[in-house]
Protein backbone atom coordinates (compact mmCIF):
# COMPACT_ATOMS: atom_id res chain seq x y z
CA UNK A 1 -3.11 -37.66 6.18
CA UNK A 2 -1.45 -35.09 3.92
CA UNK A 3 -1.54 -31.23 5.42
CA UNK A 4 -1.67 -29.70 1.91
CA UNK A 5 -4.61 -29.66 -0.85
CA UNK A 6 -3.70 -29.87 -4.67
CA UNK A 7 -6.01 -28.32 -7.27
CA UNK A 8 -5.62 -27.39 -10.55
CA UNK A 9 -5.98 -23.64 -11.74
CA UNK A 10 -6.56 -22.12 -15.32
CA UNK A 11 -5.55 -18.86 -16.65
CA UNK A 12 -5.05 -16.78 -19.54
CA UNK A 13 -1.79 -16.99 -20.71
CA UNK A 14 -0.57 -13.72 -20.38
CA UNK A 15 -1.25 -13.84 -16.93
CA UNK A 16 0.49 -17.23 -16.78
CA UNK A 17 3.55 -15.58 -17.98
CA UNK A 18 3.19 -13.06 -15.05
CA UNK A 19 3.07 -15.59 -12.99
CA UNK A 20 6.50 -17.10 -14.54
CA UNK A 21 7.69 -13.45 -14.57
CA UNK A 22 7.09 -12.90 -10.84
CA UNK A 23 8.30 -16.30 -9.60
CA UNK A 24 11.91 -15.96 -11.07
CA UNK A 25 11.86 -12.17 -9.66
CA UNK A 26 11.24 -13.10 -6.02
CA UNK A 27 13.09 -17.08 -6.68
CA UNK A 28 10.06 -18.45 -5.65
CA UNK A 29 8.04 -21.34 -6.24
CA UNK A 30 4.40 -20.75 -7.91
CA UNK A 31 2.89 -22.63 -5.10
CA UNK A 32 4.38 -20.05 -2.59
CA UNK A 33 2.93 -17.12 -4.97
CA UNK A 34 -0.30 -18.27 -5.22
CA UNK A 35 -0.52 -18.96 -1.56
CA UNK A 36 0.31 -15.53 -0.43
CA UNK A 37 -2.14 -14.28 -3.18
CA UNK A 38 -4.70 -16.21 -1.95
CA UNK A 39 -4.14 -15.15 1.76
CA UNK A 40 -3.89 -11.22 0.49
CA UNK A 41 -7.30 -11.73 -1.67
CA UNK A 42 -9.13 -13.54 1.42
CA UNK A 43 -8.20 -11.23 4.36
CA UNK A 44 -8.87 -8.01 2.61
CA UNK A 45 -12.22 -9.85 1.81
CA UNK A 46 -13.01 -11.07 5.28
CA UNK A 47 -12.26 -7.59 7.00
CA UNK A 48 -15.21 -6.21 7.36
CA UNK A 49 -15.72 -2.84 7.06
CA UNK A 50 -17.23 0.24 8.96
CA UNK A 51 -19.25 2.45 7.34
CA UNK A 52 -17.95 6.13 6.49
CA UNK A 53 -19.37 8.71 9.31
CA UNK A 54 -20.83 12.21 7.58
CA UNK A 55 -18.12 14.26 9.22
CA UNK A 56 -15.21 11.40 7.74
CA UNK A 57 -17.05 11.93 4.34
CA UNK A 58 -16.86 15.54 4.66
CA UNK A 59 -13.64 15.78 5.79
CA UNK A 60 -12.18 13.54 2.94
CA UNK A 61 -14.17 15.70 0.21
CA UNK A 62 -12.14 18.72 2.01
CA UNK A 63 -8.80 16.68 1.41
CA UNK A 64 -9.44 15.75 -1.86
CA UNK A 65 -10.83 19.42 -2.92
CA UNK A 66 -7.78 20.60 -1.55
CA UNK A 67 -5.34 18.06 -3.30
CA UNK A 68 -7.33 19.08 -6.82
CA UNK A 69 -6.56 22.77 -6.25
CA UNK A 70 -2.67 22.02 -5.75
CA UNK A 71 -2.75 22.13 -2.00
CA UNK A 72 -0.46 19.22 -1.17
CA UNK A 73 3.30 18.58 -0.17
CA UNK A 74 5.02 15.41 -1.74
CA UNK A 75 6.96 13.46 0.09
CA UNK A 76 9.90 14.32 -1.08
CA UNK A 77 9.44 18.19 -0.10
CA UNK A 78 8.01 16.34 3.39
CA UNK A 79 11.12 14.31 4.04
CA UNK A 80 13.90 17.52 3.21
CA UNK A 81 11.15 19.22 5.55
CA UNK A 82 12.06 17.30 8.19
CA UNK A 83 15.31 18.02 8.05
CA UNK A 84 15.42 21.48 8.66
CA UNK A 85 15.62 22.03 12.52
CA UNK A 86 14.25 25.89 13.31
CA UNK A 87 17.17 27.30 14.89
CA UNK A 88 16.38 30.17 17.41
CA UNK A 89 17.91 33.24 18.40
CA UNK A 90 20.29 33.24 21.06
CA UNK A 91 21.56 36.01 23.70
CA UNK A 92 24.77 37.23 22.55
CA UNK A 93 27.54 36.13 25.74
CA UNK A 94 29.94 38.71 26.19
């Protein structure tokens, strides 16, 4: 008994070529890219989801408020951030 199923797909050609595009990329086969596809599209799918508490929502309109109004680091200025140690003052030894 064979472990695999084979089916036959259609699409639009320009996502065809995609397809073509990504496989040569990555030097995989389009088997192997529709597979992991496929397993991406059906997890995120089968996850279900909590619902949003009020004090998430709220907290999330904050954040976003926030990020509108220019209040926001990017990660570049977040990274060279965290390479600054604070150096503090030390007695003098004499």
């Amino acid at each position: 008994m064979r472990e695999t199923e084979t089916f036959t797909v259609s699409l639009p050609p320009a996502m065809a070529r995609q397809v073509e595009q990504a496989m040569k990329a990555e030097h995989r086969t389009r088997s192997e890219l529709v597979r992991e596809a496929l397993r991406m599209y059906l997890s995120a799918r089968l996850i279900p989801s909590a619902p949003i508490s009020r004090s998430e929502a709220n907290k999330h309109r904050r954040g976003m408020s926030a990020y509108k109004g220019g209040d926001y680091v990017t990660l570049g200025e977040y990274i060279d951030g965290m390479d600054r140690r604070s150096h503090r003052a030390r007695k003098k030894i004499t």
